[in-house]
N, C-alpha and C. Protein backbone atom coordinates (compact mmCIF):
# COMPACT_ATOMS: atom_id res chain seq x y z
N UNK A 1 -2.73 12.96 -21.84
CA UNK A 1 -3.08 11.66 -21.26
C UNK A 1 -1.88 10.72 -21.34
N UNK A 2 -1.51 10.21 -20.10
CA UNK A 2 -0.67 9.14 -20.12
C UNK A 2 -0.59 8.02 -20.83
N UNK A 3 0.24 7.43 -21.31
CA UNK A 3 -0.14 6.27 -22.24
C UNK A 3 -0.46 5.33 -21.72
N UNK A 4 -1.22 3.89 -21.78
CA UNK A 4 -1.53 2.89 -21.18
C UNK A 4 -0.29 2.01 -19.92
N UNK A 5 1.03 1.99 -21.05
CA UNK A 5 1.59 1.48 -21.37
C UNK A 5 2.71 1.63 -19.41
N UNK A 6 2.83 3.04 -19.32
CA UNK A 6 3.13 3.25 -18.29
C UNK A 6 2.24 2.62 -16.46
N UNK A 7 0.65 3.29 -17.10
CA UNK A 7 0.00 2.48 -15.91
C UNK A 7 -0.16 1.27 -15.62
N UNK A 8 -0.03 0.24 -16.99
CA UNK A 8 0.26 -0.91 -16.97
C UNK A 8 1.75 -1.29 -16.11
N UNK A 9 2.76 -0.67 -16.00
CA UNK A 9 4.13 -0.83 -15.71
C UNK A 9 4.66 -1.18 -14.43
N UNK A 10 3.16 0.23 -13.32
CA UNK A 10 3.42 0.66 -12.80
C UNK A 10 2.81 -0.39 -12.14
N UNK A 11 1.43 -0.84 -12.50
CA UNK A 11 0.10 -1.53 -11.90
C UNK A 11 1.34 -3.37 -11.86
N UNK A 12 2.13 -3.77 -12.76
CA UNK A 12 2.84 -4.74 -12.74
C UNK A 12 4.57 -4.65 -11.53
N UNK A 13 4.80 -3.70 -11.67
CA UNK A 13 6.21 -3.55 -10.43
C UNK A 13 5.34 -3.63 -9.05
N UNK A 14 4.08 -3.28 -8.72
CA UNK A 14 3.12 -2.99 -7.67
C UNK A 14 3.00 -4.37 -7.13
N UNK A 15 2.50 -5.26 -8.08
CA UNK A 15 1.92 -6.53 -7.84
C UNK A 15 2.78 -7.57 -7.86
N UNK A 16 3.85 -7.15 -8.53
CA UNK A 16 5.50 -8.24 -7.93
C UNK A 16 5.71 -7.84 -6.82
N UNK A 17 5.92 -6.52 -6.55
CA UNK A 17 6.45 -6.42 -5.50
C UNK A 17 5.66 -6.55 -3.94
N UNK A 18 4.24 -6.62 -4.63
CA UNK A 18 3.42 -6.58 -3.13
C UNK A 18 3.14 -8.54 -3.15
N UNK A 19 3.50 -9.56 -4.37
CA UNK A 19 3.74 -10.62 -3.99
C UNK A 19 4.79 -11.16 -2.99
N UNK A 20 5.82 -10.18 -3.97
CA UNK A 20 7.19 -10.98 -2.82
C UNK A 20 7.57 -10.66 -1.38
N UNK A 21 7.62 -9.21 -1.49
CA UNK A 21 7.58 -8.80 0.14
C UNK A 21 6.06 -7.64 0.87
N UNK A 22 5.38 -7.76 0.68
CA UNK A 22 3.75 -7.61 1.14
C UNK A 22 4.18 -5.87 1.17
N UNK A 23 4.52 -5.38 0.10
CA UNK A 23 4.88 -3.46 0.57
C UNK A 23 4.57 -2.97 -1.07
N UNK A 24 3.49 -3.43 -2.25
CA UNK A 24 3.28 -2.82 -3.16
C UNK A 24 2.37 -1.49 -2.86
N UNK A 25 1.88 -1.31 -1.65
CA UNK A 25 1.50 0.33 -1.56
C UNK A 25 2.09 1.37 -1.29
N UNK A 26 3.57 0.70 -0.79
CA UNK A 26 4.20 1.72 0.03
C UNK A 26 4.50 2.88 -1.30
N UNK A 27 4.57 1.47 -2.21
CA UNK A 27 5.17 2.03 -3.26
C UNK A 27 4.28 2.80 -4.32
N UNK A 28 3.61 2.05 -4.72
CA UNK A 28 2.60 2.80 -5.57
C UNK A 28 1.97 4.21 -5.13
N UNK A 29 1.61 4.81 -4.13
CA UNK A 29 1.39 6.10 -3.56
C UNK A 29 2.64 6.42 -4.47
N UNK A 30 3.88 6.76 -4.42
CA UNK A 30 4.50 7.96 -4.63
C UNK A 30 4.86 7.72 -6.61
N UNK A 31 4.61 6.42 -7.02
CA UNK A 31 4.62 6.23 -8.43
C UNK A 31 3.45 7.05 -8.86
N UNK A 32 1.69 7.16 -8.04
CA UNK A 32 1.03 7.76 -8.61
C UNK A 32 0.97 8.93 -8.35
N UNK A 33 1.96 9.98 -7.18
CA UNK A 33 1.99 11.16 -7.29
C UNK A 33 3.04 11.80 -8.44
N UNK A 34 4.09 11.35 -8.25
CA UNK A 34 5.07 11.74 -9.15
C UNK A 34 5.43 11.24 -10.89
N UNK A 35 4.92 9.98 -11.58
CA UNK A 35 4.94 9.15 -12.38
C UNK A 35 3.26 9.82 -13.22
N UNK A 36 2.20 9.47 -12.66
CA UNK A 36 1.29 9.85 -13.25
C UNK A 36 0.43 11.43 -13.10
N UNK A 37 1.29 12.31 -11.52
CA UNK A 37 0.71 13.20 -11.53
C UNK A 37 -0.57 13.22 -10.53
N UNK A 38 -1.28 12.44 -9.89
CA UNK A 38 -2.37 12.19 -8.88
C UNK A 38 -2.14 12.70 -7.69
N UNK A 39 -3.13 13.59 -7.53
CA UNK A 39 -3.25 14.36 -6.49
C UNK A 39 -2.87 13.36 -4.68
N UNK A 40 -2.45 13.95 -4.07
CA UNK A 40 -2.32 13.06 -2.95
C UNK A 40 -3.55 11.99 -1.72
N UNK A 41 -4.55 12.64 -1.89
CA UNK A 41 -5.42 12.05 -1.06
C UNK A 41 -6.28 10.99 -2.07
N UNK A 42 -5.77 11.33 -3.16
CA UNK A 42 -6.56 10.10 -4.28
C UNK A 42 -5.39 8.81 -4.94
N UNK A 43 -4.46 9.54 -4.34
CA UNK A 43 -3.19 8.49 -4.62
C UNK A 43 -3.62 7.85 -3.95
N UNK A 44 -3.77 8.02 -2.47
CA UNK A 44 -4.35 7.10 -1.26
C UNK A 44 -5.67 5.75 -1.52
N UNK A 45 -6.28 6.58 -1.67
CA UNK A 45 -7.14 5.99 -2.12
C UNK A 45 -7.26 4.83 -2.90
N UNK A 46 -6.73 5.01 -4.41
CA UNK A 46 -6.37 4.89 -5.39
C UNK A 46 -5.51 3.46 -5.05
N UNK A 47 -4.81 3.92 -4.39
CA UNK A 47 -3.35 2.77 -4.15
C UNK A 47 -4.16 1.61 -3.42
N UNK A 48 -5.44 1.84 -2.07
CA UNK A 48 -5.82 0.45 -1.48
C UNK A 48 -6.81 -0.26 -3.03
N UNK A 49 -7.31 0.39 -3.45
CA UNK A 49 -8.51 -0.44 -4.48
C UNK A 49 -7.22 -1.13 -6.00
N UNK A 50 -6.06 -0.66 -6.07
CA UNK A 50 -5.57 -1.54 -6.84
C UNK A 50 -4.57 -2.81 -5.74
N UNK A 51 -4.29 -2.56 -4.79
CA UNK A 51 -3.65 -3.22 -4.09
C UNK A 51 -4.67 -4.68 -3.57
N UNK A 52 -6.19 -3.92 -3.38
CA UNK A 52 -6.89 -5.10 -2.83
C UNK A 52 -7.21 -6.38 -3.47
N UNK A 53 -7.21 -6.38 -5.41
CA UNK A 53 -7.22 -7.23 -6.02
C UNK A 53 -5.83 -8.31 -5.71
N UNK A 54 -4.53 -7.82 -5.70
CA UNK A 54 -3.25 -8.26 -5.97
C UNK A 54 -2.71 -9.27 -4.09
N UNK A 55 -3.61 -8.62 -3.52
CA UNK A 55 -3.30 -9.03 -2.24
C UNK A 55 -4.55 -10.41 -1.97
N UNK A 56 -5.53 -9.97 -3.20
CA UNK A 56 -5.82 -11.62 -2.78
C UNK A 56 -5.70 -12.63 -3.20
N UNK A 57 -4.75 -12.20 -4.30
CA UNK A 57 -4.43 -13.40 -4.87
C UNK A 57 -2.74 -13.44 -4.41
N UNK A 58 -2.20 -13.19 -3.41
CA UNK A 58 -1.06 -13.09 -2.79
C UNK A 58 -2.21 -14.25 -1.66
N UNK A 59 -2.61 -13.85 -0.60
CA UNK A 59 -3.42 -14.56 0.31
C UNK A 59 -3.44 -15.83 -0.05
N UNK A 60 -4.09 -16.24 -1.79
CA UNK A 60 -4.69 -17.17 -1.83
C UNK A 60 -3.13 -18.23 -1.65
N UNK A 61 -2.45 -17.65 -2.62
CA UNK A 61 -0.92 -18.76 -2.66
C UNK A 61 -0.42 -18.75 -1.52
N UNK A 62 -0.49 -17.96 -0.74
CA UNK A 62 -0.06 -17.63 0.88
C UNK A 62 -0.08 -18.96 1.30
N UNK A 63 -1.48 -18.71 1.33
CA UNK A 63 -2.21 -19.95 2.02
C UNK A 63 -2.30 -21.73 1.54
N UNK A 64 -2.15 -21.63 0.57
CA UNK A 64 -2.27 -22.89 -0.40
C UNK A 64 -0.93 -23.60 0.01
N UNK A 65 0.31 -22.55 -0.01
CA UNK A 65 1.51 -23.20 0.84
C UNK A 65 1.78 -22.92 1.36
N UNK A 66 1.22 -23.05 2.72
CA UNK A 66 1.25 -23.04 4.17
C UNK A 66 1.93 -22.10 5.08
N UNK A 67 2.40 -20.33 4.13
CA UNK A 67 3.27 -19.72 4.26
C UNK A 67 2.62 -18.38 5.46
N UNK A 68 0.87 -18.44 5.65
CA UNK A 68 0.57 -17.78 6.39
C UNK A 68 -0.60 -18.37 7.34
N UNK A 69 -0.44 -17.91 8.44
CA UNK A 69 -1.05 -18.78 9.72
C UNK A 69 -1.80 -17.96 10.30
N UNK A 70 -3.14 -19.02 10.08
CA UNK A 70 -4.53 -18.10 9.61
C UNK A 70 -5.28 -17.49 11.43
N UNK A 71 -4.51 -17.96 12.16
CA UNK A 71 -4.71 -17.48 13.71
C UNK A 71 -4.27 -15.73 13.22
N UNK A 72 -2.94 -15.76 12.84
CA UNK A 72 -2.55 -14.96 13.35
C UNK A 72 -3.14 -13.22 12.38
N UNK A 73 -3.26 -13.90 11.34
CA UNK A 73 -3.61 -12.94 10.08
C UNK A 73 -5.39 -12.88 10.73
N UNK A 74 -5.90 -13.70 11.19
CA UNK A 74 -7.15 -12.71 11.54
C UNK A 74 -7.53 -11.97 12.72
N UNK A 75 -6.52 -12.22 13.53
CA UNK A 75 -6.78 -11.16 14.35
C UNK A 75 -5.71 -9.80 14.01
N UNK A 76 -4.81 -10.10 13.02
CA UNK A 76 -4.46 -8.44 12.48
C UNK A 76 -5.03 -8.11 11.40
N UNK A 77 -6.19 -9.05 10.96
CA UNK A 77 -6.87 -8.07 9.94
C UNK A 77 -7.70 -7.32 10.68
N UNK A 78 -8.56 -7.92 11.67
CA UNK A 78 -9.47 -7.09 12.29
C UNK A 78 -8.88 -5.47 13.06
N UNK A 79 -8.23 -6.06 13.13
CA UNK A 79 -7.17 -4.73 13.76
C UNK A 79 -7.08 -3.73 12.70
N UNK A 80 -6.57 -4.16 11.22
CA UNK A 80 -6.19 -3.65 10.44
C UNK A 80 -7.65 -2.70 9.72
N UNK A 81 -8.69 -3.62 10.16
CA UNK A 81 -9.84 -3.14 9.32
C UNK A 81 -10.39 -1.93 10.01
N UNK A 82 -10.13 -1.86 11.23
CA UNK A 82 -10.89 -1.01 12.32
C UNK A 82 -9.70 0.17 12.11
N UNK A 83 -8.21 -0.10 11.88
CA UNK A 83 -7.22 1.44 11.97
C UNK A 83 -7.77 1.85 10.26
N UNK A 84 -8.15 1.00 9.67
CA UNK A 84 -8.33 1.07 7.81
C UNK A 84 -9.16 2.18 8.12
N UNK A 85 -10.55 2.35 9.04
CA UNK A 85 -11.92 2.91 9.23
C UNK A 85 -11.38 4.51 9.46
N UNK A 86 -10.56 3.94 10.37
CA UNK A 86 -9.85 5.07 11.47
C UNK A 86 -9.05 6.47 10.21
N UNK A 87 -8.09 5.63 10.10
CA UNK A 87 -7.57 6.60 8.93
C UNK A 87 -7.84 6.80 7.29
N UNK A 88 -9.14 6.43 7.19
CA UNK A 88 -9.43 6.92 5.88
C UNK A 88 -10.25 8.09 6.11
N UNK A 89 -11.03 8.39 7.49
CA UNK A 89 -11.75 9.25 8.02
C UNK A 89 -10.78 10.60 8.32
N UNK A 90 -9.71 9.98 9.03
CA UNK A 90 -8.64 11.31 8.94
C UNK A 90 -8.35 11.66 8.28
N UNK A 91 -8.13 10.82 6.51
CA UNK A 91 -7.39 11.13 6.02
C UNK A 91 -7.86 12.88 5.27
N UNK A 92 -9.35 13.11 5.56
CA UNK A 92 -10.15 14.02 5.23
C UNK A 92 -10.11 15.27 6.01
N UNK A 93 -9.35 15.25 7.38
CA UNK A 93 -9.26 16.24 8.13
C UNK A 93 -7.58 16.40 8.01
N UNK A 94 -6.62 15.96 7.28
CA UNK A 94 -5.21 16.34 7.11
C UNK A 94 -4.68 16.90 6.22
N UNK A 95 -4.06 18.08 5.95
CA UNK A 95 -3.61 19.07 5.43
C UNK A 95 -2.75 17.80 4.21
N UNK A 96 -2.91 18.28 3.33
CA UNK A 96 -2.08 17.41 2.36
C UNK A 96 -0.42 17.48 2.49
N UNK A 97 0.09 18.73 2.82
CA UNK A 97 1.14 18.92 3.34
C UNK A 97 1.84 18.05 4.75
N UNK A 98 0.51 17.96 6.21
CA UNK A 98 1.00 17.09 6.57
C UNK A 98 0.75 15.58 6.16
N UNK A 99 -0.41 15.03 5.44
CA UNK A 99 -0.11 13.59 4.88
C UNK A 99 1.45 13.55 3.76
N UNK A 100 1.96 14.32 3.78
CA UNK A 100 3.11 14.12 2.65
C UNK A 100 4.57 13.82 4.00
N UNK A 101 4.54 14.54 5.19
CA UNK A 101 4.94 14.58 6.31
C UNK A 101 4.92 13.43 6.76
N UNK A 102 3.67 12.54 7.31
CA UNK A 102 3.59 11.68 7.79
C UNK A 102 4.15 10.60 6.99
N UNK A 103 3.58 10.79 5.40
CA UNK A 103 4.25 9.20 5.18
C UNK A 103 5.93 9.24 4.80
N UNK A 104 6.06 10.80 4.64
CA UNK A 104 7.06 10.40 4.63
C UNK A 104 8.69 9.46 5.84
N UNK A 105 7.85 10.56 7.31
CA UNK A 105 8.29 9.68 7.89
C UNK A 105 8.42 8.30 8.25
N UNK A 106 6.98 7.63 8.13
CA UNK A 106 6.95 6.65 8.02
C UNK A 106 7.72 5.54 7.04
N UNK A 107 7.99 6.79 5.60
CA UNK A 107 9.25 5.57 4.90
C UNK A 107 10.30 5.83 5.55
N UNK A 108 10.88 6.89 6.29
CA UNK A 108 12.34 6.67 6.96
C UNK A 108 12.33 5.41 8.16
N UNK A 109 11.20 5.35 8.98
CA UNK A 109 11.28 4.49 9.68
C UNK A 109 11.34 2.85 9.29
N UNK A 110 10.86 3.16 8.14
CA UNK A 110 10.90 1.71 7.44
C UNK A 110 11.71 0.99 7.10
N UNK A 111 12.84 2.04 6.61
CA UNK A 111 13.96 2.26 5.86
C UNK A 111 15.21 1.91 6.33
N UNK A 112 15.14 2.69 7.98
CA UNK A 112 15.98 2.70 9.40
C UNK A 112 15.53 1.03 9.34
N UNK A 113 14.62 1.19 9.87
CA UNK A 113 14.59 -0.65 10.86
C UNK A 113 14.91 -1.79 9.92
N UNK A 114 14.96 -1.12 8.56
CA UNK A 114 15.24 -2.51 7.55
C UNK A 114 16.94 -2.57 7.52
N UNK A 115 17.43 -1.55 8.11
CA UNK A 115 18.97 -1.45 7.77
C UNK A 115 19.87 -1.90 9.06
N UNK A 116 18.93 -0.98 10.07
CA UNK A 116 19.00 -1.97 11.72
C UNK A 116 18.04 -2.59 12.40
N UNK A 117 17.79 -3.40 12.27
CA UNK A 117 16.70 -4.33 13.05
C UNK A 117 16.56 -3.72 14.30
């Protein structure tokens, strides 16, 4: 058994980092495959139910100083809630091999556009 001490570590770099620039899941998925050992489709999992506490209290200061504009955040949550539906349902019909595929591409693309706009 892992010591506290680490999931605490991990659960704190998550929640700085998903304050300052809104990407503590990107990260936490591969801290809880490789760091604690969690299987991949429960990393998934795993990663929105600690992320959803930390993001609302990101929201709340968001909002308190005037840093997010509430037009625009609700029509991409709804968006967000309906692809949320979408791919947690897939996430049950994808070979774990290709969910390791997909996100991984998805961090190169992330990675690319942060280096060239």
């Amino acid at each position: 058994m892992l010591n506290w001490s680490k999931k605490l570590g991990i659960g704190f770099l998550t929640g700085l980092i998903n304050g300052l620039i809104g990407v503590g899941g990107t990260l936490l998925v591969p801290a809880l495959i490789h760091v604690l050992g969690t299987d991949r489709r429960i990393a998934h999992g795993t990663s929105l139910a600690i992320i959803l506490p930390t993001s609302i209290i990101s929201i709340i200061i968001y909002s308190l100083s005037g840093a997010m504009p509430f037009n625009v955040s609700l029509y991409i949550s709804i968006g967000g809630l309906l692809g949320g539906y979408v791919g947690a349902r897939l996430l049950r019909k994808i070979s774990v091999l290709w969910l390791k595929r997909i996100f991984s591409l998805l961090m190169i693309i992330a990675g690319i556009r942060m280096i060239w706009p």
